[in-house]
C-alpha atoms as a PDB file:
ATOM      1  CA  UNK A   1      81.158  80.028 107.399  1.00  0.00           C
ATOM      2  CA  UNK A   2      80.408  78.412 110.774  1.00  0.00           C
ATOM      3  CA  UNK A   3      76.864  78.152 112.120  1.00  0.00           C
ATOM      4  CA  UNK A   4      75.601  78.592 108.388  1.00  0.00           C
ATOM      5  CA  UNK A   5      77.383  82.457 108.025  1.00  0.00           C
ATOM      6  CA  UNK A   6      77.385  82.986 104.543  1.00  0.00           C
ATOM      7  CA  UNK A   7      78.653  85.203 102.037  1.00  0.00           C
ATOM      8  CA  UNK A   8      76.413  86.829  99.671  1.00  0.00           C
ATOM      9  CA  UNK A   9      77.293  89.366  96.618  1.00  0.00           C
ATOM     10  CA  UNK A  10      74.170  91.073  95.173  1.00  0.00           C
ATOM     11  CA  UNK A  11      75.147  93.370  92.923  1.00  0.00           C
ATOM     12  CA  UNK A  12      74.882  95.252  89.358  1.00  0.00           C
ATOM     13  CA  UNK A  13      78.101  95.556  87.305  1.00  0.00           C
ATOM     14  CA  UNK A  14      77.662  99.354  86.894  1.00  0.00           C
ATOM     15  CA  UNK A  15      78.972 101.853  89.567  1.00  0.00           C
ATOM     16  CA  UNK A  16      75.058 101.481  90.888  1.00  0.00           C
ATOM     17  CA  UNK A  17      71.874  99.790  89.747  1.00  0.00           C
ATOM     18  CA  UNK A  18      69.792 102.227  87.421  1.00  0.00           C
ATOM     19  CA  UNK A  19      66.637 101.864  90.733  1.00  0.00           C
ATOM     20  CA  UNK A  20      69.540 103.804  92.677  1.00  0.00           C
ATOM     21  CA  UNK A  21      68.803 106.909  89.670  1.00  0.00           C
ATOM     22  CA  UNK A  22      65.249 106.089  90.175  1.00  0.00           C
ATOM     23  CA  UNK A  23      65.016 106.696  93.077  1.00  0.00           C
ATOM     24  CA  UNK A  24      67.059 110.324  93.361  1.00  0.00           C
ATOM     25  CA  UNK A  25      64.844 111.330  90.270  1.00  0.00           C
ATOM     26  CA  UNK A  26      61.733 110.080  92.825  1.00  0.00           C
ATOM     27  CA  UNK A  27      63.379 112.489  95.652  1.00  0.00           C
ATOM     28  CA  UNK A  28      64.032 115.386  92.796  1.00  0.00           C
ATOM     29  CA  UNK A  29      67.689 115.071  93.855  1.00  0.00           C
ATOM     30  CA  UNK A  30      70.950 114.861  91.905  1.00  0.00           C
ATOM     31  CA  UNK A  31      72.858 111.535  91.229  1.00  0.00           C
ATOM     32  CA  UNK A  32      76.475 111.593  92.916  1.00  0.00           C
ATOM     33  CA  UNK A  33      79.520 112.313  90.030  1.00  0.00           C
ATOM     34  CA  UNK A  34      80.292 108.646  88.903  1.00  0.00           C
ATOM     35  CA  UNK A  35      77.103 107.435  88.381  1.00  0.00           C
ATOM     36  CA  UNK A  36      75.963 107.550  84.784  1.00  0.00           C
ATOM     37  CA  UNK A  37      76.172 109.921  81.640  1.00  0.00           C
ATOM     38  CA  UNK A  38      73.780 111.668  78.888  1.00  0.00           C
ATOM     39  CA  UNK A  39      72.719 110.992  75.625  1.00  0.00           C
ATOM     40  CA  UNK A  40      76.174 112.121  74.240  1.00  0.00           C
ATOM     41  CA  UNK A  41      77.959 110.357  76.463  1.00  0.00           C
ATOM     42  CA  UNK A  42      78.950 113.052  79.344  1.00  0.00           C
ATOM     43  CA  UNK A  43      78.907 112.755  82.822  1.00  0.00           C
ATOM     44  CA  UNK A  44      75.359 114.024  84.184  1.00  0.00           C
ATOM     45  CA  UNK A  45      74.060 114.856  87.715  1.00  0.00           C
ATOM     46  CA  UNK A  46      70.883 114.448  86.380  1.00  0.00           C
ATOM     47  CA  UNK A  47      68.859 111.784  86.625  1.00  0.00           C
ATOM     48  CA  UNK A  48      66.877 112.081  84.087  1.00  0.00           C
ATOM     49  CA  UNK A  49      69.965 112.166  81.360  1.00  0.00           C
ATOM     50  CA  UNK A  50      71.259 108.407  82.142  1.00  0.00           C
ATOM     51  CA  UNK A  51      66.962 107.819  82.005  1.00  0.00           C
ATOM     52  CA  UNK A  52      66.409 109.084  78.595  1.00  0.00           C
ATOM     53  CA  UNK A  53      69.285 108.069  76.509  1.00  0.00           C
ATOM     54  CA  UNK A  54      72.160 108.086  78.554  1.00  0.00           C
ATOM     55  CA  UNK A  55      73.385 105.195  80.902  1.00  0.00           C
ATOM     56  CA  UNK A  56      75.242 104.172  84.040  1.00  0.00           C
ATOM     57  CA  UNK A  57      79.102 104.266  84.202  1.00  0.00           C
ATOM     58  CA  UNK A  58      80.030 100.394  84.699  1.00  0.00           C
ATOM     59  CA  UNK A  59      82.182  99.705  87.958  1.00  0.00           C
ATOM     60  CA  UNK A  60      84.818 101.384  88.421  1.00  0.00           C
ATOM     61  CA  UNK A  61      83.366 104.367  86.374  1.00  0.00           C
ATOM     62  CA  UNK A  62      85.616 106.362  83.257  1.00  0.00           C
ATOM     63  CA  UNK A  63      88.630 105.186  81.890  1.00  0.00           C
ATOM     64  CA  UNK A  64      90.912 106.956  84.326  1.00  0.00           C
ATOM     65  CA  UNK A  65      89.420 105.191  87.242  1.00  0.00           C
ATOM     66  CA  UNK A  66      89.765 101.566  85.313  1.00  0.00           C
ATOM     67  CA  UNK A  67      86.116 101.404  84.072  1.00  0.00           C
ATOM     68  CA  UNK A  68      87.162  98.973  81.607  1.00  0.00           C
ATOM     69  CA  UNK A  69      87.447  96.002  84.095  1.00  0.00           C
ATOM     70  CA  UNK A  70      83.922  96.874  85.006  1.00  0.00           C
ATOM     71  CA  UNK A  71      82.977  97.439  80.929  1.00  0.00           C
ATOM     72  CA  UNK A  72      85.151  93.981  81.197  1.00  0.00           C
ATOM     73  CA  UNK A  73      83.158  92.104  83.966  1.00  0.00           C
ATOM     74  CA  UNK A  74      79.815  93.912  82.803  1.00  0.00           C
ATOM     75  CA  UNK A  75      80.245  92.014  79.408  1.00  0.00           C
ATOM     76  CA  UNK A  76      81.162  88.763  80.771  1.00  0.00           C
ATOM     77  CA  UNK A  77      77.740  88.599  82.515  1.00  0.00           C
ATOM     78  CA  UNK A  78      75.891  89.668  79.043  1.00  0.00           C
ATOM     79  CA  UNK A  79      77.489  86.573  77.788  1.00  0.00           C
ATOM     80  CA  UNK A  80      76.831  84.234  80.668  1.00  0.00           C
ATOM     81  CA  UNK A  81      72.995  85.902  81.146  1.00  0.00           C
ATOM     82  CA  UNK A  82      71.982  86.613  78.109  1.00  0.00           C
ATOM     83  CA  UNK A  83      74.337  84.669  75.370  1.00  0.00           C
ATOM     84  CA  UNK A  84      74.755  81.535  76.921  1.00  0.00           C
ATOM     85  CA  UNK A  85      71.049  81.553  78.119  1.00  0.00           C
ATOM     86  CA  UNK A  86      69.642  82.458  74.761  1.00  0.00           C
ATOM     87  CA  UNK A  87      67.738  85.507  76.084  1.00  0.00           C
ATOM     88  CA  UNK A  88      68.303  89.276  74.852  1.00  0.00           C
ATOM     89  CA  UNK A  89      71.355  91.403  76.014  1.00  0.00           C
ATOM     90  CA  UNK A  90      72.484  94.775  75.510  1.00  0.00           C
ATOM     91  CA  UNK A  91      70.714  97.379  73.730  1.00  0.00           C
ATOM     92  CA  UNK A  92      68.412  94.198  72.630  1.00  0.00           C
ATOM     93  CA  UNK A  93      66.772  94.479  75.934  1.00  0.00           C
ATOM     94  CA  UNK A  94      63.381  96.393  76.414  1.00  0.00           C
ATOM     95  CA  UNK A  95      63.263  99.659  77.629  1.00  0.00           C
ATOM     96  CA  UNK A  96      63.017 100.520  81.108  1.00  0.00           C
ATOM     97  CA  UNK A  97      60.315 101.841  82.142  1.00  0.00           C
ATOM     98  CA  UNK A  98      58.971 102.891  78.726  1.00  0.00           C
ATOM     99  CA  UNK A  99      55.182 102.884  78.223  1.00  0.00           C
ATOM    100  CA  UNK A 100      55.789 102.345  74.862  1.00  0.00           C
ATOM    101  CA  UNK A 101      57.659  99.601  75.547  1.00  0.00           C
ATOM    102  CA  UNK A 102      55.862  96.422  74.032  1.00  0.00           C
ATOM    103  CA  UNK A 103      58.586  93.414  73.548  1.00  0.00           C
ATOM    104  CA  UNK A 104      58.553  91.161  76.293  1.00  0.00           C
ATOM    105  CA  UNK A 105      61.120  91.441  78.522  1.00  0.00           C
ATOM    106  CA  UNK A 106      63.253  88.150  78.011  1.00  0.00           C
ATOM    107  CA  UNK A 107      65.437  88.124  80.772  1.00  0.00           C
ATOM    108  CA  UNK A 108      67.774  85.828  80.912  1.00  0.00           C
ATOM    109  CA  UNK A 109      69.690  84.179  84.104  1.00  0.00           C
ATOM    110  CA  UNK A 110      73.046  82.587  84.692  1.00  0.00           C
ATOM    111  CA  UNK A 111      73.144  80.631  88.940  1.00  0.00           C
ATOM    112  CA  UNK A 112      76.308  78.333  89.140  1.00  0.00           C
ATOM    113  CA  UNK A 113      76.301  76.177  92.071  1.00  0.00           C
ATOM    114  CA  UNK A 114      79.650  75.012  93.679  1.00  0.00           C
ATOM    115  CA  UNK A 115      80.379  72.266  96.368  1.00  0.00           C
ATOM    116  CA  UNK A 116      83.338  72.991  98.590  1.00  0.00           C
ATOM    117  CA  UNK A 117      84.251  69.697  99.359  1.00  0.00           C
ATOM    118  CA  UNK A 118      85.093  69.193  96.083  1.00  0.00           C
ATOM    119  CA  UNK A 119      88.506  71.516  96.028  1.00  0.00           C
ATOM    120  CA  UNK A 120      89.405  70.079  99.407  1.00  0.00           C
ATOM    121  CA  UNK A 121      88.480  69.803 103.172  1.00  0.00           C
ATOM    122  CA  UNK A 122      88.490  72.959 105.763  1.00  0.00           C
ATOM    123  CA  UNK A 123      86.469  75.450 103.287  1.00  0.00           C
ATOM    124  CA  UNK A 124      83.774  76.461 106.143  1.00  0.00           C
ATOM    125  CA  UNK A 125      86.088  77.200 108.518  1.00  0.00           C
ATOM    126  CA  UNK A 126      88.236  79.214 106.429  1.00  0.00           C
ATOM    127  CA  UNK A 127      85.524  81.271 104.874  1.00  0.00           C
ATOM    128  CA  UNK A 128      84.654  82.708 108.972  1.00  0.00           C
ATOM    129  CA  UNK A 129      88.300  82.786 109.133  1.00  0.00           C
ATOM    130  CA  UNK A 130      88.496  84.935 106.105  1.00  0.00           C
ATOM    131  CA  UNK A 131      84.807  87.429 106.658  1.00  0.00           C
ATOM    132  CA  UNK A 132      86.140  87.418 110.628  1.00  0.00           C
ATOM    133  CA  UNK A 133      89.266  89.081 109.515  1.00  0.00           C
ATOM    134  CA  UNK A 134      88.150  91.459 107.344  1.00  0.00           C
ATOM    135  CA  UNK A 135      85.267  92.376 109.791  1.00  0.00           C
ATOM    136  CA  UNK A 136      88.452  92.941 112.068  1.00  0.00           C
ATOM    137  CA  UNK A 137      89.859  95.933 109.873  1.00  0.00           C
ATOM    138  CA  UNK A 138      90.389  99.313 110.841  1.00  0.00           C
ATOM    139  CA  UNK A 139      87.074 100.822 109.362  1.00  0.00           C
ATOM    140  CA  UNK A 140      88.433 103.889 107.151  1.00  0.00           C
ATOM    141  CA  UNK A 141      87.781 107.569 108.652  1.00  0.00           C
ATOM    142  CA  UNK A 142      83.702 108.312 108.872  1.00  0.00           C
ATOM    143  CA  UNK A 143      82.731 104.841 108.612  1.00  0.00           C
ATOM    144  CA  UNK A 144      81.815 102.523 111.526  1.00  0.00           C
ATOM    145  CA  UNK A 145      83.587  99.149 110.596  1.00  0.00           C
ATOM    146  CA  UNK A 146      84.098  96.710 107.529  1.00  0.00           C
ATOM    147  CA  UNK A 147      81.402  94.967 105.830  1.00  0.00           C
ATOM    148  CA  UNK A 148      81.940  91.202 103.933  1.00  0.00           C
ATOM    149  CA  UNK A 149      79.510  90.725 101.245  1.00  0.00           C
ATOM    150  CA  UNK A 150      76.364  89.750 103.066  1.00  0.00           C
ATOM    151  CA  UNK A 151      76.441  92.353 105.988  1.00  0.00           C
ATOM    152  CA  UNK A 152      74.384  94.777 104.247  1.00  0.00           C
ATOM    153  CA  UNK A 153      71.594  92.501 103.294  1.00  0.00           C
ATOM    154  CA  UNK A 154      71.418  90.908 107.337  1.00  0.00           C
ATOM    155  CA  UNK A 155      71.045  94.438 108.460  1.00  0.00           C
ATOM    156  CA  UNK A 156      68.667  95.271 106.191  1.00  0.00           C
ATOM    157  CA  UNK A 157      66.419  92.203 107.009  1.00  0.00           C
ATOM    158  CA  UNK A 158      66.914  92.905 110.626  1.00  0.00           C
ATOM    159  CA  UNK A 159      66.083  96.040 110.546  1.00  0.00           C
ATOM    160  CA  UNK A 160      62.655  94.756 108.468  1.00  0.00           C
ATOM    161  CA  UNK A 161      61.790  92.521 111.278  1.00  0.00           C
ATOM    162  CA  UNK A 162      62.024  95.218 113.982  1.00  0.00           C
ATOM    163  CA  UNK A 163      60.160  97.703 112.240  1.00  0.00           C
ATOM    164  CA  UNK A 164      57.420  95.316 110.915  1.00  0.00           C
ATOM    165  CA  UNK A 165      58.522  95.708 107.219  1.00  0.00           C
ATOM    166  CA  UNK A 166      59.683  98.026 104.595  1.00  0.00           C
ATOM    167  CA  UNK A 167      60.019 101.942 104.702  1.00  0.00           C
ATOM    168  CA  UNK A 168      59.153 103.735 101.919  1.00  0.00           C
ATOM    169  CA  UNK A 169      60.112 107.244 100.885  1.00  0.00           C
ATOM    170  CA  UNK A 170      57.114 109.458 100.896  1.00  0.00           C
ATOM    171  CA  UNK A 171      58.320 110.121  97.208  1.00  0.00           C
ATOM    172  CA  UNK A 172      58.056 106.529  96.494  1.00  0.00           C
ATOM    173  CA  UNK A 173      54.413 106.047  98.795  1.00  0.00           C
ATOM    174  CA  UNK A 174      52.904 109.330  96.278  1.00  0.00           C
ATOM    175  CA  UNK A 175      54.061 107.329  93.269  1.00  0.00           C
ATOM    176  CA  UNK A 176      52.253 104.878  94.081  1.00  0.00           C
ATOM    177  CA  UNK A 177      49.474 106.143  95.334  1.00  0.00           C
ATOM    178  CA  UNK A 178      49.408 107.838  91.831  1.00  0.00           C
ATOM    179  CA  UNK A 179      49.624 104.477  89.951  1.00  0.00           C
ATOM    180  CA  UNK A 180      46.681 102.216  91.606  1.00  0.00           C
ATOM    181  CA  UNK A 181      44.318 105.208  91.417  1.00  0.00           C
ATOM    182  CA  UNK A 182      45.858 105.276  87.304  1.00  0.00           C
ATOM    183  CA  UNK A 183      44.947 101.390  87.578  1.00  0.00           C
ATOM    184  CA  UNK A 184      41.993 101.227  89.178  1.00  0.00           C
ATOM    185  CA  UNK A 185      42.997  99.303  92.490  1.00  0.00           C
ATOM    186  CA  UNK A 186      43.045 100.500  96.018  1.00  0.00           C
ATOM    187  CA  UNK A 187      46.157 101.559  97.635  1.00  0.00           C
ATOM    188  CA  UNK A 188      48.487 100.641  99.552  1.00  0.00           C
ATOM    189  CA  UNK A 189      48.070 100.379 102.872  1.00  0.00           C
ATOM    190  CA  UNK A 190      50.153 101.827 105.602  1.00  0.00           C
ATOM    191  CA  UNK A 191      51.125  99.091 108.813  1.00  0.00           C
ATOM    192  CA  UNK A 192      49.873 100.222 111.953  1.00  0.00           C
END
């Protein structure tokens, strides 16, 4: 957009990213309905069940609530990630998480890079045209307005800035507090 506004879409192509599960199993809290299921396949509340041989529902969740345009989506970045880059994919891809775990992780990584100017004049100003009208919604009920891709991840740096860096759950700060004395090293150190 204008003065160098841009879009940005970070995100998994299940109904969360599995550090989202982490983290509630961190906080010893149950995972909102939607998230993931077991090892048989049902949904689970629990963390730990999409941990240790379950998984996470891909966008859009179960069948009834079109899951399989996220199942659809989900595969075509397998194939552009780890197909077309010649890295692992699937259930070929190491464990998370799994001190057992000894294959390396192979990851691979798909960027595409496209010039504007190339599908016709006027792109910049539409794209603040576009993010200025959706920012100019009616927020629904219990929310305070609408977000383009991109909003959440200014805030969040903002927010960085003026508190002099990252906040940490306690769960999270115990955790690893656990793991440096486990490796040796000092830990980490709270800003003043």
């Amino acid at each position: 957009g204008i003065n160098a506004e841009y879009g940005a879409l970070d995100m998994a192509t299940s109904a969360v990213a599995i550090g989202k599960v982490e983290v509630q199993r961190r906080k010893g809290e149950p995972i909102p309905a939607g998230w993931g299921c077991d090892s048989e396949g049902r949904e689970t509340l629990r963390p730990e069940g999409v941990q240790n041989g379950g998984g996470l529902f891909p966008l859009g969740g179960t069948e009834i609530s079109s899951g399989y345009k996220g199942y659809g989506l989900a595969s075509m970045v397998e194939v552009l990630c780890g197909l077309l880059a010649g890295a692992t994919w699937g259930p070929h891809i190491r464990a998370w998480q799994d001190p057992n775990e000894t294959r390396v992780a192979d990851l691979g990584q798909f960027f595409m890079a496209l010039d504007p100017a190339m599908f016709g004049e006027g792109f910049t100003a539409r794209m603040q045209q576009f993010m200025d009208e959706h920012r100019a919604l009616d927020p629904v009920e219990g929310t305070e307005r609408v977000l383009v891709a991109g909003d959440p991840e200014r805030a969040a740096e903002r927010a960085c800035e003026e508190q002099g860096g990252i906040l940490y759950h306690p769960a999270f700060v115990r955790d690893m507090e656990k793991l440096a004395e486990k490796m040796g090293v000092p830990p980490m150190k709270p800003l003043e």
